[in-house]
C-alpha atoms as a PDB file:
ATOM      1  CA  UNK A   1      -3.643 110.220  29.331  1.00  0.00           C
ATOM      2  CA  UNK A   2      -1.854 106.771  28.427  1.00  0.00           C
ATOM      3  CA  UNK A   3       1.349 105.634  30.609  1.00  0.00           C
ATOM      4  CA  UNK A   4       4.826 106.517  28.301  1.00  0.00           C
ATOM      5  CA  UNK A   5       5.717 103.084  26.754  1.00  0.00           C
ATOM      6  CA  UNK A   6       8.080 100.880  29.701  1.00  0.00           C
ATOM      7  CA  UNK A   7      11.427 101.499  28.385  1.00  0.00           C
ATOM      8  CA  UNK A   8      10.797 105.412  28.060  1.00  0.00           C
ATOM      9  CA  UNK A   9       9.378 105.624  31.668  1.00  0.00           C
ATOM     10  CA  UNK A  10      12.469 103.628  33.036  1.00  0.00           C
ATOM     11  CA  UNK A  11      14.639 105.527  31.202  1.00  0.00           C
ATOM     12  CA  UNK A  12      13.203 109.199  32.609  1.00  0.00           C
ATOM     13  CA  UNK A  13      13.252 107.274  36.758  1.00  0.00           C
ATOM     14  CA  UNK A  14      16.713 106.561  35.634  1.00  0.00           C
ATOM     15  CA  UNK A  15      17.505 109.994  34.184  1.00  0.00           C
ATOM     16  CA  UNK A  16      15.734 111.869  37.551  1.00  0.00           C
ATOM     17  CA  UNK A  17      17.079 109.537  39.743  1.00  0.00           C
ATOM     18  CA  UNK A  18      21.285 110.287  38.173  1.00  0.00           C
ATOM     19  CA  UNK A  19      19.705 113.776  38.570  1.00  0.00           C
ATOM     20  CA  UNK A  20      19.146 114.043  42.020  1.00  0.00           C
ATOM     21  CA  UNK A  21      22.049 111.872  42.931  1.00  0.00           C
ATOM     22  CA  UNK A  22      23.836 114.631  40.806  1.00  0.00           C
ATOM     23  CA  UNK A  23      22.784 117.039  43.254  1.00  0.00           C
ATOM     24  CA  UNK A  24      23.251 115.062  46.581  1.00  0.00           C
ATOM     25  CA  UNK A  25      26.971 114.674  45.426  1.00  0.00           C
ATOM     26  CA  UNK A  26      27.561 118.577  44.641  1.00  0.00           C
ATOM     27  CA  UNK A  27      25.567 119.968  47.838  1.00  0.00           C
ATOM     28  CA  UNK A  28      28.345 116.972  50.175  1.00  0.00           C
ATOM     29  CA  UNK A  29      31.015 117.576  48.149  1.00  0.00           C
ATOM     30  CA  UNK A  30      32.519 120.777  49.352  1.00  0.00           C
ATOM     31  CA  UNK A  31      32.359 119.569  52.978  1.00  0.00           C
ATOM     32  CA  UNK A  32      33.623 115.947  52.464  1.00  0.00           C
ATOM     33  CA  UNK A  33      36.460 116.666  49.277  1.00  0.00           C
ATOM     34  CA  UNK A  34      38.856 119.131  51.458  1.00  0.00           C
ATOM     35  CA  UNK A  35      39.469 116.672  54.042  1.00  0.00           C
ATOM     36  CA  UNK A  36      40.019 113.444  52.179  1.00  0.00           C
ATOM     37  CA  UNK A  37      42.193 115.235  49.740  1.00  0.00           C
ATOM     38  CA  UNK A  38      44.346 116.635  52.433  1.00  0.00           C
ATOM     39  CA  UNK A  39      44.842 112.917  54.213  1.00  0.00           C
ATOM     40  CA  UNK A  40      45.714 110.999  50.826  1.00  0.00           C
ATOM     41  CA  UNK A  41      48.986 109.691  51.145  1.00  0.00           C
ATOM     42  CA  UNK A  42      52.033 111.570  48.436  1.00  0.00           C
ATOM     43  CA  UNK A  43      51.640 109.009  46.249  1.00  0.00           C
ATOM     44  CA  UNK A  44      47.968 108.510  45.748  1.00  0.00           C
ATOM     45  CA  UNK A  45      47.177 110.609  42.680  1.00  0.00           C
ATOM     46  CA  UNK A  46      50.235 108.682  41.326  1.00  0.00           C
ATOM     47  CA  UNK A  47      48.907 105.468  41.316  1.00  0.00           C
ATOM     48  CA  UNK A  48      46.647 103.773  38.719  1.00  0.00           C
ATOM     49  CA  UNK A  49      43.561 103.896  39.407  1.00  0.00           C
ATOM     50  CA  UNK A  50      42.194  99.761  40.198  1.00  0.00           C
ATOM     51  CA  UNK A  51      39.365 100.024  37.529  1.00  0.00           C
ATOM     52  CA  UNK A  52      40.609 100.265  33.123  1.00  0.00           C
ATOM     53  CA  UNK A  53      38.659 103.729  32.186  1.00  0.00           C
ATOM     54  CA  UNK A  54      37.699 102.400  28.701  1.00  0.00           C
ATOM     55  CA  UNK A  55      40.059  99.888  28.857  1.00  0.00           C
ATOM     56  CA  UNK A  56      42.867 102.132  29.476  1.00  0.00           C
ATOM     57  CA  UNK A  57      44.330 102.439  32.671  1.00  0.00           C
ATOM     58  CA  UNK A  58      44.839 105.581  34.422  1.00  0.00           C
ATOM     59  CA  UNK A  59      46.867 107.538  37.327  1.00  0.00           C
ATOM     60  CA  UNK A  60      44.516 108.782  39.745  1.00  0.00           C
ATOM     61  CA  UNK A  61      45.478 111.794  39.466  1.00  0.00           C
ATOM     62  CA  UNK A  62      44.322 112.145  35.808  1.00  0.00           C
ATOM     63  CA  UNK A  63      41.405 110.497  36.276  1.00  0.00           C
ATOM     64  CA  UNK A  64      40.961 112.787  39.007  1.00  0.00           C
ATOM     65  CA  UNK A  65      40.563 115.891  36.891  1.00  0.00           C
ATOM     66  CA  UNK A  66      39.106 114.619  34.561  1.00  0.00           C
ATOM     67  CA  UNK A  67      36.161 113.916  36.673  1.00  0.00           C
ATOM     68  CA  UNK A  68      36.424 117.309  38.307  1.00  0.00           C
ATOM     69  CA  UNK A  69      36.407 118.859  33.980  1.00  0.00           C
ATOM     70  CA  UNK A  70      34.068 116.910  33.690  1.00  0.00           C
ATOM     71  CA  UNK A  71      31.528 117.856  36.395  1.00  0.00           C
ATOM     72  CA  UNK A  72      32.069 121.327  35.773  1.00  0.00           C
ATOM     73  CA  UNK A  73      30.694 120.746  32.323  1.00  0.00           C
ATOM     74  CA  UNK A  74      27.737 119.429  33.437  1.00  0.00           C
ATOM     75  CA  UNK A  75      27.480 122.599  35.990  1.00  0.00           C
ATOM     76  CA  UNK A  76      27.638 124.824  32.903  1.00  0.00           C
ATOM     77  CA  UNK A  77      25.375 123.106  31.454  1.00  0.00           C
ATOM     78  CA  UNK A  78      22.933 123.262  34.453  1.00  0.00           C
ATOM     79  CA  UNK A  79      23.733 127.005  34.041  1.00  0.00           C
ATOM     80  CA  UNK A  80      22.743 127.776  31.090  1.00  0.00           C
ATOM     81  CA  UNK A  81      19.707 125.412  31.585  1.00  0.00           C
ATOM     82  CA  UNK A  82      18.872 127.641  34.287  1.00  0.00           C
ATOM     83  CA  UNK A  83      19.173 130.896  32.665  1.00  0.00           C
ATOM     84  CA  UNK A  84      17.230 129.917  29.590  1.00  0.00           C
ATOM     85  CA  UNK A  85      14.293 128.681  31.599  1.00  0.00           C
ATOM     86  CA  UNK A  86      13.903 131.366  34.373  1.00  0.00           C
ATOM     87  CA  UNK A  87      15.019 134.202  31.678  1.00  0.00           C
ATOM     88  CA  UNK A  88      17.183 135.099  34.753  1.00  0.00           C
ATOM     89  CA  UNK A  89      21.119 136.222  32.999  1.00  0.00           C
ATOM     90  CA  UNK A  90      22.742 136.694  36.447  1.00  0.00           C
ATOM     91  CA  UNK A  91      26.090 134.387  36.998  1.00  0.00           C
ATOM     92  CA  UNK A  92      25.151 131.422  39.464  1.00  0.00           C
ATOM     93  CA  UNK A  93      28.326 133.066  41.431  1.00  0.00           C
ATOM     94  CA  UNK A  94      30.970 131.668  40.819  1.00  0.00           C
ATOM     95  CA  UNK A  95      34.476 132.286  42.245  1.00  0.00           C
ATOM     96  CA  UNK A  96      36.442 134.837  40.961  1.00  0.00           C
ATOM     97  CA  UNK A  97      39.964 134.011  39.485  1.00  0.00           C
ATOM     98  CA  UNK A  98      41.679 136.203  41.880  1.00  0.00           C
ATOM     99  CA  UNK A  99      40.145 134.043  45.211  1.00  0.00           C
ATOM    100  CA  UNK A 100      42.141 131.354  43.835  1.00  0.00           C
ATOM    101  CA  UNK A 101      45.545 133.430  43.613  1.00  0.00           C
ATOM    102  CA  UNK A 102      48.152 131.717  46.311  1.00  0.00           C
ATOM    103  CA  UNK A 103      48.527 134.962  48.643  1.00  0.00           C
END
C-alpha cells in the first residue's frame, strides 16, 4: 500500500492532532472553567478582547459565547457522529433544562 501523497498525510496529523487536543480541552474544562470564571474581575467580559476576530474587534464577553455556541456545535456534531457509527440512539446525557433552573 503506497504512503497518501505529503500534503494529505499532514493534513490528517493535523486533523487528529486538533482532534485530540479537542478532547484534552473538553475532559479539563469542567474542572478548570468554574474557577477562573468566578475570579474574573466585573469588568472582564466587558472588555475587548486584545486579538481583531476577523478583523473586528470584540467584548469578551461575546466572544466568549460564541466560543462556548460554538463548541457545542462541534459536540453535536460528535453526537450524531457517534450515533451513526455505533447504531447506538441513546442521548450522550446531557443536562436537563430544569438542572439549570436558579432554585
Amino acid at each position: 500500500m503506497r504512503a497518501p501523497p505529503e500534503p494529505l498525510l499532514r493534513v490528517a496529523l493535523w486533523t487528529t492532532a486538533a482532534a485530540n487536543l479537542g478532547v484534552a480541552l473538553i475532559v479539563l474544562a469542567p474542572q478548570s472553567l468554574p474557577g477562573r470564571l468566578a475570579g474574573l474581575p466585573q469588568d472582564a467580559l466587558a472588555r475587548t478582547y486584545p486579538e481583531p476576530i476577523a478583523n473586528l474587534q470584540l467584548p469578551c464577553g461575546r466572544f466568549l459565547m460564541h466560543l462556548a455556541v460554538h463548541l457545542g456545535f462541534h459536540l453535536g456534531q460528535a453526537g450524531y457522529l457517534r450515533r451513526a457509527v455505533t447504531g447506538d440512539a441513546r442521548t450522550a446525557g446531557t443536562v436537563p433544562v430544569a438542572a439549570l433552573a436558579d432554585r
